[in-house]
N, C-alpha and C. Protein backbone atom coordinates (compact mmCIF):
# COMPACT_ATOMS: atom_id res chain seq x y z
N UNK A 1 0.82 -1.19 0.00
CA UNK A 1 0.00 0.00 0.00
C UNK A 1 0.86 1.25 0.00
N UNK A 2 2.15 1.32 0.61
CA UNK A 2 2.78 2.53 0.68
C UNK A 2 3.29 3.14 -0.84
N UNK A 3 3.73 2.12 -2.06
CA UNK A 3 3.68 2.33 -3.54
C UNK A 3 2.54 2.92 -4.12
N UNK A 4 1.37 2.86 -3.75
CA UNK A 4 0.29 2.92 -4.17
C UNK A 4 -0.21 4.57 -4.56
N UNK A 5 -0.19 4.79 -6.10
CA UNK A 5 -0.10 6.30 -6.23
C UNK A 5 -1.73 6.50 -6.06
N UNK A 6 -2.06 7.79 -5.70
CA UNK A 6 -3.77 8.25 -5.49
C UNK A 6 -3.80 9.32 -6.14
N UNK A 7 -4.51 9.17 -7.63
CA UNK A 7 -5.12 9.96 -8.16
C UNK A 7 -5.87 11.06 -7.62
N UNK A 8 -6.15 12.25 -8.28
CA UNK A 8 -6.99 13.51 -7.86
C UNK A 8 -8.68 12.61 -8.54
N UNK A 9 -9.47 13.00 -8.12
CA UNK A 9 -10.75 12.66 -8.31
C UNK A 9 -11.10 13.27 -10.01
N UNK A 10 -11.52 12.43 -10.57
CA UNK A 10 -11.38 12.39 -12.24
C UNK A 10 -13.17 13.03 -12.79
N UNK A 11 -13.01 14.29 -12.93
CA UNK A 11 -14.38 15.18 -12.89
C UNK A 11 -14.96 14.78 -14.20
N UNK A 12 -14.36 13.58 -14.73
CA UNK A 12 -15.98 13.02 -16.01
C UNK A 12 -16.87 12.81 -15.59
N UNK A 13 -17.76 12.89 -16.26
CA UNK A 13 -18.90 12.29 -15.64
C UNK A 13 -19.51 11.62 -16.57
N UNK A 14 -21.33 10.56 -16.20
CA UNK A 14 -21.83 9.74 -17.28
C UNK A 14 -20.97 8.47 -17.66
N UNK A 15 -21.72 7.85 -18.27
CA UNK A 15 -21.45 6.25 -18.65
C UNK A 15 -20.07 6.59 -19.66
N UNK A 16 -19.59 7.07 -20.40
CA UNK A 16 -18.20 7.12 -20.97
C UNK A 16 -17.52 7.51 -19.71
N UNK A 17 -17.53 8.60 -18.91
CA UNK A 17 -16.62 8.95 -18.21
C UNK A 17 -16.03 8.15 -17.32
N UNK A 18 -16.53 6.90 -16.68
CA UNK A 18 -16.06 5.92 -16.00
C UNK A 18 -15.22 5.49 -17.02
N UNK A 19 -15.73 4.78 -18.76
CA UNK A 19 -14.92 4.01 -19.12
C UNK A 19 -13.78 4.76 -19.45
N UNK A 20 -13.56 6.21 -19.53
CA UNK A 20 -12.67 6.66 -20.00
C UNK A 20 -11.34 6.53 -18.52
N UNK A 21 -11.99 7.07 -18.00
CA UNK A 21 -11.53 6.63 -16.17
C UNK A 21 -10.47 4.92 -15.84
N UNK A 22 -11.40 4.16 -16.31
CA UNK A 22 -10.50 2.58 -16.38
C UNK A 22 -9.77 2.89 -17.60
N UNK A 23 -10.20 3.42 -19.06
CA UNK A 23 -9.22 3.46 -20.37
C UNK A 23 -7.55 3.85 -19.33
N UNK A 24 -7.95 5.08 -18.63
CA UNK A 24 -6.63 5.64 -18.41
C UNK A 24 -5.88 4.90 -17.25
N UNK A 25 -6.40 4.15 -16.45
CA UNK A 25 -5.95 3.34 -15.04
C UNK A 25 -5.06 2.28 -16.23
N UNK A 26 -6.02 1.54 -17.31
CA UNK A 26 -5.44 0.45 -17.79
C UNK A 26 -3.76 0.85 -18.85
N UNK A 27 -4.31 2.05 -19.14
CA UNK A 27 -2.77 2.52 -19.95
C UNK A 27 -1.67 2.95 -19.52
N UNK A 28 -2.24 3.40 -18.05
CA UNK A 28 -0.97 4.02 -17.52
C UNK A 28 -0.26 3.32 -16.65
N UNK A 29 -1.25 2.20 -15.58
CA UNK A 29 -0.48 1.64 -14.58
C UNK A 29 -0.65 0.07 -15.28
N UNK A 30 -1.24 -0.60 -16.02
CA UNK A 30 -0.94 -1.64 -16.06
C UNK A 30 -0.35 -2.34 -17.79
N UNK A 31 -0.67 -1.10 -18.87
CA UNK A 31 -0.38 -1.87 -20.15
C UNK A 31 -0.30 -3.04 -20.66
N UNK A 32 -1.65 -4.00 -20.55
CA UNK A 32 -1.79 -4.86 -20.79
C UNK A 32 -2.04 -5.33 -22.86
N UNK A 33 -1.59 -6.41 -23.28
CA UNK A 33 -2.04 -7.16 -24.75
C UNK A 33 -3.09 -7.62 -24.57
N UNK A 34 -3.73 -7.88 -23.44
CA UNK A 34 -5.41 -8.00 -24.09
C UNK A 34 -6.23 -7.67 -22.43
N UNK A 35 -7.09 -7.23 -23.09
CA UNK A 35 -8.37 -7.29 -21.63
C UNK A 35 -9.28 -7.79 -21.92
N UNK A 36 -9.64 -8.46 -20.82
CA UNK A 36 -11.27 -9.16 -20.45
C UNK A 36 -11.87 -8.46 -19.56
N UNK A 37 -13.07 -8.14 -19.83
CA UNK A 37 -13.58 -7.18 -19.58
C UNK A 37 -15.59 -7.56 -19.07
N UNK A 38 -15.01 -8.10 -17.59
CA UNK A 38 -16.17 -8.68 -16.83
C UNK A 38 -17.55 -8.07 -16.70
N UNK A 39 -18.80 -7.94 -17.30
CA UNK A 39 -19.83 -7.05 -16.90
C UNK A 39 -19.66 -6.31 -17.95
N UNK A 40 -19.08 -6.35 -19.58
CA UNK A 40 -18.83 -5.18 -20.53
C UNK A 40 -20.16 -4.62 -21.30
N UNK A 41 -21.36 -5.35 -20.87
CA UNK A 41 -22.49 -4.18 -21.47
C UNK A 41 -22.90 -4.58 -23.20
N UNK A 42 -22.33 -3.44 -23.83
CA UNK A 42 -22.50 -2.95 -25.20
C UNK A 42 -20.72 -3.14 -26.10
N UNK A 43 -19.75 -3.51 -24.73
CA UNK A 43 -18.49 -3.26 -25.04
C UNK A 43 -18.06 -1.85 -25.04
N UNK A 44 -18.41 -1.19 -25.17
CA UNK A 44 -18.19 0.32 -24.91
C UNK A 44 -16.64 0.55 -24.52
N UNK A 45 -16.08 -0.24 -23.74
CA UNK A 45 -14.81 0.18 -23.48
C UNK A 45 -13.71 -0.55 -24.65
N UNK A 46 -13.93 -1.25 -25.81
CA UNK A 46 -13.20 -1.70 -26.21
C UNK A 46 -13.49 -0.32 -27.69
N UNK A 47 -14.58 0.20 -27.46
CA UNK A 47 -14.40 1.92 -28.58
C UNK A 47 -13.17 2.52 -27.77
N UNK A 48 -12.69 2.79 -26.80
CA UNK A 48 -12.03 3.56 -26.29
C UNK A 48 -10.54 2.95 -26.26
N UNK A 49 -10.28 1.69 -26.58
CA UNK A 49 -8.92 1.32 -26.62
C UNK A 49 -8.21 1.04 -27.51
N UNK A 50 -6.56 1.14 -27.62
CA UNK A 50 -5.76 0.95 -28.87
C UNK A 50 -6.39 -0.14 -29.09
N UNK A 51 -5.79 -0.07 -30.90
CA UNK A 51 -6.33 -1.00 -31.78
C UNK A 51 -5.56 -2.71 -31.16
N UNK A 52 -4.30 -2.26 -30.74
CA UNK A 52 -3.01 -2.85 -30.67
C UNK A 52 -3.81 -4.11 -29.35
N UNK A 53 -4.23 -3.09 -28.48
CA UNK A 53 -5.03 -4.04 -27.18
C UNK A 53 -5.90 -5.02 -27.57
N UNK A 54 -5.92 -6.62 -27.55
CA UNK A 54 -7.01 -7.56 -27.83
C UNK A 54 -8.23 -7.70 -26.77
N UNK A 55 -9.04 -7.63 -27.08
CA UNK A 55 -10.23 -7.25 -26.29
C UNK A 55 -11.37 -8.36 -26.14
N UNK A 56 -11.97 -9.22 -25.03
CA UNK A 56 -12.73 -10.06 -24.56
C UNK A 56 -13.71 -9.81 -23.92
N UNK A 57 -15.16 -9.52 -24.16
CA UNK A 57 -15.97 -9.16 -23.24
C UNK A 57 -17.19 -10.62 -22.74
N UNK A 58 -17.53 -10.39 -21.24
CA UNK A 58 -18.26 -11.06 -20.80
C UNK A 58 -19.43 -10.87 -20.05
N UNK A 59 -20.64 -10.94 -19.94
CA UNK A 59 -21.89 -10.08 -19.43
C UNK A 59 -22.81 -11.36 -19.08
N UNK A 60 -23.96 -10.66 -18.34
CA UNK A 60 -25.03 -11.64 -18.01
C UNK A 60 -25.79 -12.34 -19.28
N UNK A 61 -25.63 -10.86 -20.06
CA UNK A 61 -26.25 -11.27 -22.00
C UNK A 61 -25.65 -9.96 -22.50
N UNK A 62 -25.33 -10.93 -23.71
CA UNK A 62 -24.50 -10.26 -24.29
C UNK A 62 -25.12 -9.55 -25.42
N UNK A 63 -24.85 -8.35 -25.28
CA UNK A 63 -25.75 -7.43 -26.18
C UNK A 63 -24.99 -6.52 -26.93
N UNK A 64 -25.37 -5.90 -28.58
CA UNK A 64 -24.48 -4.91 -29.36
C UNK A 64 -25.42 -4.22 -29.47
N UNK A 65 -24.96 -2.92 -29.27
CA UNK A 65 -25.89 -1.99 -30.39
C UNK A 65 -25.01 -0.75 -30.87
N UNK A 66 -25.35 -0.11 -31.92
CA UNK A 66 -24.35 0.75 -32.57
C UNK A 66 -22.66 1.46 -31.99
N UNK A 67 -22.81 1.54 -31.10
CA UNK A 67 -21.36 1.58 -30.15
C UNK A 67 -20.52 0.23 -30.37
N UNK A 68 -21.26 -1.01 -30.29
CA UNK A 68 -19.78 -2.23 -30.41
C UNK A 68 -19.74 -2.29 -31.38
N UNK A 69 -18.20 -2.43 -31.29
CA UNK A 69 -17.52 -2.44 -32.58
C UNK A 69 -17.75 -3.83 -33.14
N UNK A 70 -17.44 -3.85 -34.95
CA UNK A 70 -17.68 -5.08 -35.14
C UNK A 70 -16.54 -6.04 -35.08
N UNK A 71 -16.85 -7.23 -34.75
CA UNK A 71 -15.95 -8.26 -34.49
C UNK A 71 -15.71 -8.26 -32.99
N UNK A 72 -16.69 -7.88 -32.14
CA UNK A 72 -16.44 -7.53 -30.61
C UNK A 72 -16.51 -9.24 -30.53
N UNK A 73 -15.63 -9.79 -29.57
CA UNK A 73 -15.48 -11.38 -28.75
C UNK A 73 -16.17 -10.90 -27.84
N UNK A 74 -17.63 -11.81 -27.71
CA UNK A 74 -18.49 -11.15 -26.10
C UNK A 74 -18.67 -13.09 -25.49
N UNK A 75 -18.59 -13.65 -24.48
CA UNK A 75 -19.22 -14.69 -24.01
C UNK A 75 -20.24 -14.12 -23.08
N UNK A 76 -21.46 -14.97 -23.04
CA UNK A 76 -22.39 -14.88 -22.11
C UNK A 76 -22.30 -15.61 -20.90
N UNK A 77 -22.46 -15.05 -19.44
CA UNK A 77 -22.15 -15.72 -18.50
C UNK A 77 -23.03 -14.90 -16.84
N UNK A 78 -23.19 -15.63 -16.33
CA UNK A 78 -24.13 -14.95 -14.93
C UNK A 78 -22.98 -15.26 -13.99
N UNK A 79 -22.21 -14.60 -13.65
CA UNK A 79 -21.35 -14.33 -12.97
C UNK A 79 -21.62 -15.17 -11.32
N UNK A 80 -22.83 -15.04 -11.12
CA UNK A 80 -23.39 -15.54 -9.34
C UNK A 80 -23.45 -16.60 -9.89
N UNK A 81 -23.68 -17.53 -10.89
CA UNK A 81 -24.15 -18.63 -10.93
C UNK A 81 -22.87 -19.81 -11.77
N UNK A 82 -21.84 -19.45 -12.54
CA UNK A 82 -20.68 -19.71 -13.27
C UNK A 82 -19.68 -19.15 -12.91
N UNK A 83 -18.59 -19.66 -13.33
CA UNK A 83 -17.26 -19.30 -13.69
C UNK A 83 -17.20 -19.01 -15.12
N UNK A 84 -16.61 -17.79 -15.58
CA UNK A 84 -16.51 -17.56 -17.08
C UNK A 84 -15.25 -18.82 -17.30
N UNK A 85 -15.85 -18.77 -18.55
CA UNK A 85 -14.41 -19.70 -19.51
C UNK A 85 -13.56 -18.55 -19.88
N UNK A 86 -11.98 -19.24 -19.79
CA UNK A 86 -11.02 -18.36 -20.77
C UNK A 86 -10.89 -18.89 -21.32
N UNK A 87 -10.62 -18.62 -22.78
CA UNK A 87 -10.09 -19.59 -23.93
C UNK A 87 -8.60 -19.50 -23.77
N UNK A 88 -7.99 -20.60 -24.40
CA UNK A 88 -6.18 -19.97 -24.73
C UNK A 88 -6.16 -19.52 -25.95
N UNK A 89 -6.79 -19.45 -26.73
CA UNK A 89 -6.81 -18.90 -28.10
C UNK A 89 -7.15 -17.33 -27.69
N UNK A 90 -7.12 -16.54 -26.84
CA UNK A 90 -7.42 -15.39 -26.77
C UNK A 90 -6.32 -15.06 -25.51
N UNK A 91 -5.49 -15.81 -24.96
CA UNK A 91 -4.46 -14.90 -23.81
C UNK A 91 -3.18 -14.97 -24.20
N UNK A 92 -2.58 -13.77 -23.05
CA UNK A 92 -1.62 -13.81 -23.55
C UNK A 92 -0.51 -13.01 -22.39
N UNK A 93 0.86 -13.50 -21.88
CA UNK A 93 1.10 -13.34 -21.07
C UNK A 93 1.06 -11.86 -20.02
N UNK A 94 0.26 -11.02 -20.81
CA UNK A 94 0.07 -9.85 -19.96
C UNK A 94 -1.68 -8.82 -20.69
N UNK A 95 -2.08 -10.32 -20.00
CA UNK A 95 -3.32 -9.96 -19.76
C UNK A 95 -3.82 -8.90 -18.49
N UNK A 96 -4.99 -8.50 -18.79
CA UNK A 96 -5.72 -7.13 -17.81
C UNK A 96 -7.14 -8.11 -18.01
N UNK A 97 -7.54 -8.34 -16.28
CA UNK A 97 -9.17 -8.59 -15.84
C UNK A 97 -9.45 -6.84 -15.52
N UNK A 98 -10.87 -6.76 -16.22
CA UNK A 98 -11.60 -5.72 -15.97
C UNK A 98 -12.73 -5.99 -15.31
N UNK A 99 -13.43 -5.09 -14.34
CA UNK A 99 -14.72 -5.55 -13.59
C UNK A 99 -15.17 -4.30 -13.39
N UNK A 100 -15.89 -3.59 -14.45
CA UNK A 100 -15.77 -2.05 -14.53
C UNK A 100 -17.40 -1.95 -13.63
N UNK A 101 -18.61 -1.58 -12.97
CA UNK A 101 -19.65 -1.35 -12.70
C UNK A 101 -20.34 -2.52 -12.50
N UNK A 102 -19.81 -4.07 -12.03
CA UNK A 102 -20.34 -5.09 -12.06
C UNK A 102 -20.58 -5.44 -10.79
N UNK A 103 -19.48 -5.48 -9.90
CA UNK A 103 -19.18 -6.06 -8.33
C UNK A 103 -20.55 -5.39 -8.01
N UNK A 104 -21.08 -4.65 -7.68
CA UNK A 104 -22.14 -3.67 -6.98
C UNK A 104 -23.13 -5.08 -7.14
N UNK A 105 -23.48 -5.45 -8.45
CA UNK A 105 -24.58 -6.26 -8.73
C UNK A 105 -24.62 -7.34 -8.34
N UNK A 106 -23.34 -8.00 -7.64
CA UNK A 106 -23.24 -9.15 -7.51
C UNK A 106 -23.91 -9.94 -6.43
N UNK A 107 -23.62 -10.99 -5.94
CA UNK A 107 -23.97 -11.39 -4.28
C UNK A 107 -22.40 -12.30 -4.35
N UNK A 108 -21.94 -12.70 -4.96
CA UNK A 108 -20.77 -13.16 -5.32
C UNK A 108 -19.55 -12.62 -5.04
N UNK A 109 -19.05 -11.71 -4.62
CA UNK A 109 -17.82 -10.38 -5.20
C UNK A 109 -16.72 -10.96 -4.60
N UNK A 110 -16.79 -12.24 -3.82
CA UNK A 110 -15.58 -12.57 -3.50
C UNK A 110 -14.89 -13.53 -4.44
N UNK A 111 -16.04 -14.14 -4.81
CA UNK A 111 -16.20 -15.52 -5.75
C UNK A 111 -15.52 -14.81 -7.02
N UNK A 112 -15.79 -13.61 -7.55
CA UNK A 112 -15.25 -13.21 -8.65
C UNK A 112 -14.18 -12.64 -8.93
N UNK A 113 -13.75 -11.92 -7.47
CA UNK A 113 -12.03 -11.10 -7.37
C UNK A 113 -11.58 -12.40 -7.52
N UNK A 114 -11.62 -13.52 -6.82
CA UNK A 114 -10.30 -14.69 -6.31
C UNK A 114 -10.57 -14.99 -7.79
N UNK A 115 -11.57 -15.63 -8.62
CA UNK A 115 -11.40 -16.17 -9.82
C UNK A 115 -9.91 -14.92 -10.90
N UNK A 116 -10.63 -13.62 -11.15
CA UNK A 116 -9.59 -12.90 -11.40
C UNK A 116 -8.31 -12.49 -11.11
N UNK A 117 -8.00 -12.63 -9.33
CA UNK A 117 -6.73 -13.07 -9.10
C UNK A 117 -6.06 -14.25 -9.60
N UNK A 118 -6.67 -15.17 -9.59
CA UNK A 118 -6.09 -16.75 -9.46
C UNK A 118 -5.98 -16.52 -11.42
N UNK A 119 -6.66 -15.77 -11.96
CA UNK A 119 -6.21 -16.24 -14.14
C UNK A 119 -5.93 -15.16 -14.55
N UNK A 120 -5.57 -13.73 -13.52
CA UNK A 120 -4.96 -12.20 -14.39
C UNK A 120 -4.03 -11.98 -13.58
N UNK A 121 -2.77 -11.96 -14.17
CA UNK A 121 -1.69 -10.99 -13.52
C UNK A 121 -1.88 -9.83 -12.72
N UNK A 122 -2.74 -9.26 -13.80
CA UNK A 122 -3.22 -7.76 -13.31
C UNK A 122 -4.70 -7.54 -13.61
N UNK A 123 -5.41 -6.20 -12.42
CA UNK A 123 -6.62 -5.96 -12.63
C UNK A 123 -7.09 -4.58 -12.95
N UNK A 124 -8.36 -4.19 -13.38
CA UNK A 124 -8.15 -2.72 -12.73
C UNK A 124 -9.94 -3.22 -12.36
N UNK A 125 -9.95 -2.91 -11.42
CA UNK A 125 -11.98 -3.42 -10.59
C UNK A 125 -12.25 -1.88 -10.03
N UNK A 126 -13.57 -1.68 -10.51
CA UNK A 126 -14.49 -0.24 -9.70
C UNK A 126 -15.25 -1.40 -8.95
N UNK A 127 -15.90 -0.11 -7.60
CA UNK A 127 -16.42 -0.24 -6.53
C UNK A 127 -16.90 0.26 -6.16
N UNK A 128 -18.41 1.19 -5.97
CA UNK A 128 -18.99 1.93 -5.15
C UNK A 128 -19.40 1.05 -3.43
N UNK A 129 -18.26 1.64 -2.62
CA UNK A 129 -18.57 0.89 -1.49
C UNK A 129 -19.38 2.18 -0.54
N UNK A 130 -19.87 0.93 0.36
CA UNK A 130 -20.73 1.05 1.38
C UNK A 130 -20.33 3.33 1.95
N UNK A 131 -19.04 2.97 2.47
CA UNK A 131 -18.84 4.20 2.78
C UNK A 131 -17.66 4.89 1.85
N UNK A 132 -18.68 5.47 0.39
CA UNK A 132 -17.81 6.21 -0.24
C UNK A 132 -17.65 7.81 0.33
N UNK A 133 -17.42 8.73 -0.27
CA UNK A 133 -17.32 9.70 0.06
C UNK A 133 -18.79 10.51 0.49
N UNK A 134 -19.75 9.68 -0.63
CA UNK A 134 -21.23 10.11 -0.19
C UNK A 134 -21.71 8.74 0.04
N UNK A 135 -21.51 8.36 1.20
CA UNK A 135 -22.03 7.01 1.75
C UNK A 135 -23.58 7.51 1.22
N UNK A 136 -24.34 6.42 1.36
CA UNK A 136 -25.66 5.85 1.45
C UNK A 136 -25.79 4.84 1.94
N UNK A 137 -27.53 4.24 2.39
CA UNK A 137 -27.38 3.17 3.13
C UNK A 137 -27.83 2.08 2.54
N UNK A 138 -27.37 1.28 2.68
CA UNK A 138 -28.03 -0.13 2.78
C UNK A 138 -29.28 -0.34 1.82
N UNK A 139 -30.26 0.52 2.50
CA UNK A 139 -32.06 0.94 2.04
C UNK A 139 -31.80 1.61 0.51
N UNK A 140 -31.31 2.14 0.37
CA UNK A 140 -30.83 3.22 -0.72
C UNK A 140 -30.05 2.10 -1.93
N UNK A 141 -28.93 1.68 -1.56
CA UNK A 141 -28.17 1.16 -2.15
C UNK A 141 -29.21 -0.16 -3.19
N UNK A 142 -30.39 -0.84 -2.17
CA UNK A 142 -31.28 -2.39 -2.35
C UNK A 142 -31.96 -1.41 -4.02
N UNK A 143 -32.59 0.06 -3.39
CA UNK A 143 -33.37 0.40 -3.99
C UNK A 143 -33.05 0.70 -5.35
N UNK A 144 -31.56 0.59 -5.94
CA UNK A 144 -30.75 0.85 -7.26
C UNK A 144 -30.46 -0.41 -7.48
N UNK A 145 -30.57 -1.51 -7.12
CA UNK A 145 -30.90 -2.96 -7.50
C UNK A 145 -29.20 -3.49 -7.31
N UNK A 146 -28.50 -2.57 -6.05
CA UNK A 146 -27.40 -3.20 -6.07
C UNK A 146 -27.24 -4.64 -4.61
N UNK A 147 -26.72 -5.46 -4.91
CA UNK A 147 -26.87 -6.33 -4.09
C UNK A 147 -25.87 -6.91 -2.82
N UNK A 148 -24.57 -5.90 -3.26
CA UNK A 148 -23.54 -5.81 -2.78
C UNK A 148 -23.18 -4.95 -2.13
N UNK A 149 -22.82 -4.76 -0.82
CA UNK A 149 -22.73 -3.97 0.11
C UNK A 149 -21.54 -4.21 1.28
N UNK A 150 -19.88 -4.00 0.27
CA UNK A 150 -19.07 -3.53 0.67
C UNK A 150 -18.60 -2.39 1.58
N UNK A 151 -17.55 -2.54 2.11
CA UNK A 151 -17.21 -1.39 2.73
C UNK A 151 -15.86 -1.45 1.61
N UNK A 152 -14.87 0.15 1.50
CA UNK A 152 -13.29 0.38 0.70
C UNK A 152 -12.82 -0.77 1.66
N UNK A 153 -12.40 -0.89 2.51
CA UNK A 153 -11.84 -1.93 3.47
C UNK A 153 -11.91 -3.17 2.87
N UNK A 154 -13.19 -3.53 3.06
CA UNK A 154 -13.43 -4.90 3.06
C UNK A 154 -12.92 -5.41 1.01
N UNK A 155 -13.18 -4.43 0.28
CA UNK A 155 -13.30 -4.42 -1.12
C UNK A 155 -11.55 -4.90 -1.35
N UNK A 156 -11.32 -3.75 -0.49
CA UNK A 156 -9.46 -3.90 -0.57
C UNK A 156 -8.68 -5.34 -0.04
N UNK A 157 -9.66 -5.28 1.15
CA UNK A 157 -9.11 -6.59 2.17
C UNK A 157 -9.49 -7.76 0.23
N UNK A 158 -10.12 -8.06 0.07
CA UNK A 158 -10.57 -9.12 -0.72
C UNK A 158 -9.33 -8.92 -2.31
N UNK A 159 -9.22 -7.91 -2.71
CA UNK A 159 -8.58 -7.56 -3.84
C UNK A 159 -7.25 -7.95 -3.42
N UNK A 160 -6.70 -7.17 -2.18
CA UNK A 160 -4.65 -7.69 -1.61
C UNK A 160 -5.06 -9.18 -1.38
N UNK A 161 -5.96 -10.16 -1.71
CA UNK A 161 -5.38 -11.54 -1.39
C UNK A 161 -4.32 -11.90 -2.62
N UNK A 162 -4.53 -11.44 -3.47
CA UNK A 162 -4.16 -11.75 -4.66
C UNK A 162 -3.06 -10.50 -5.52
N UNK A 163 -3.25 -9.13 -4.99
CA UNK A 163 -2.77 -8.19 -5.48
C UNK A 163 -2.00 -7.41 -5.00
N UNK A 164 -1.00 -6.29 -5.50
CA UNK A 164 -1.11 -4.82 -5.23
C UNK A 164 -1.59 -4.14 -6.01
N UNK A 165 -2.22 -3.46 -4.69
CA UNK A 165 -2.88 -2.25 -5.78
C UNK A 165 -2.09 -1.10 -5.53
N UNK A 166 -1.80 -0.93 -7.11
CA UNK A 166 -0.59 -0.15 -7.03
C UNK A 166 -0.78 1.49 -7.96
N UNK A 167 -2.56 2.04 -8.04
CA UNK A 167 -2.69 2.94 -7.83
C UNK A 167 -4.40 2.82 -7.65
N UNK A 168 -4.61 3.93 -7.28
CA UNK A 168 -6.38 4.30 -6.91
C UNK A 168 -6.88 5.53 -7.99
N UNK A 169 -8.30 5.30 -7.79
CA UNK A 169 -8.47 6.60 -8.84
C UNK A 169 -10.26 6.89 -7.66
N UNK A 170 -10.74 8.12 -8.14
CA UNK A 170 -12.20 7.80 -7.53
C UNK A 170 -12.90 8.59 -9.35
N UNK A 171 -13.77 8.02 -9.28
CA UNK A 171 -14.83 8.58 -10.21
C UNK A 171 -15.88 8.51 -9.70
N UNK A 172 -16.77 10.03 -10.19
CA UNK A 172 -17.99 9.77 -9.24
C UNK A 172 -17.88 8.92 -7.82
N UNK A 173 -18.68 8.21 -7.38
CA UNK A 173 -18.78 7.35 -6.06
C UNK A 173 -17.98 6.21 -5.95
N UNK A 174 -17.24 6.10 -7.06
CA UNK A 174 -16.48 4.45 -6.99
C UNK A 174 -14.92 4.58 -7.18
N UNK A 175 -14.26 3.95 -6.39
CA UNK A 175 -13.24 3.97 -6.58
C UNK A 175 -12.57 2.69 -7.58
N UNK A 176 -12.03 3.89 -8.90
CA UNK A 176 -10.80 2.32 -9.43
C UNK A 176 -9.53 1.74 -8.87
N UNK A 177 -9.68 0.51 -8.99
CA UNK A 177 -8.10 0.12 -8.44
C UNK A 177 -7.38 -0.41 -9.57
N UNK A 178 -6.05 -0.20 -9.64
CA UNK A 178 -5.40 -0.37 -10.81
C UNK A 178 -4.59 -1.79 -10.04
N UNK A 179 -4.31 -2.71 -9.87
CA UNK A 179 -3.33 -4.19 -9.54
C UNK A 179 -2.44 -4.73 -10.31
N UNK A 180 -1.67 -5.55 -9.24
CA UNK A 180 -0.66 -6.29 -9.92
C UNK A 180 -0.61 -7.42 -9.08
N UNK A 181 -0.20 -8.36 -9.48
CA UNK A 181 0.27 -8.92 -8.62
C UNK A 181 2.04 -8.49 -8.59
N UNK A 182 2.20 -9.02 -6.77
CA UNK A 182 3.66 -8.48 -6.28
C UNK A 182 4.59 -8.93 -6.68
């Protein structure tokens, strides 16, 4: 933790501004040849990355619409209920796990850091925990259909089994962590 650089709070805002938020965690502290990209939506974050980066996305259902690019790699997978597959036809020794706006949804979140520790070198995972800077409660949190109810602590405690996190960022309410292993 004492390596660990802390970003100034990153004033994007809206659904790009997070991904632009991980774009820059993933280029600067970890430069990975391909990301998988846990919970990716529409893919949206693979518009925002070099061409050079190979890109894997995985979701509850996997959905395109005019934003994914074509030839997007998406597997379908329910995260609480599976383990995603990796293929070896898609890694490569300096791979990046992404878990950009997913953990919140989970009931799982331990089940899914250790899987991403234990098959990525490196991570970069957001987190809106329990007590961010604008905590909310519990009641609040059920009522945005999130199911996960972390504390930064506990999020961190679960991420160093496997990592350093070897910088922070906050966007909006969630903090990114950029990892490595040591």
């Amino acid at each position: 933790m004492s390596n660990e650089k802390e970003f100034p709070t990153l004033i994007r805002s809206g659904y790009k501004g997070r991904h632009l938020a991980v774009r820059e965690a993933i280029l600067t502290e970890i430069k990975p040849l391909a990301v998988f990209d846990f919970g990716c939506e529409t893919a949206r974050l693979r518009t925002i990355l070099p061409e050079s980066i190979s890109y894997v996305g995985y979701d509850i259902k996997v959905r395109q619409d005019e934003h994914t690019p074509a030839g997007t790699v998406a597997y379908q997978c329910n995260f609480d209920k599976e383990t995603p597959r990796i293929y070896k036809k898609h890694r490569s020794e300096r791979d990046c796990a992404v878990a950009c706006g997913l953990l919140e949804w989970l009931h799982g979140v331990p089940s899914l850091i250790n899987f991403v520790g234990v098959n990525f070198a490196s991570a970069v995972i957001t987190y809106f925990p329990l007590d961010s800077p604008q905590p909310h409660s519990v009641n609040w949190r059920s009522k945005q259909g999130y199911v996960s109810h972390h504390t930064s602590k506990e999020i961190r405690a679960l991420i160093e089994v496997h990592y350093e996190i070897v910088a922070t960022r906050e966007w909006n309410q969630q903090t990114i962590f950029s990892c490595r292993r040591g």
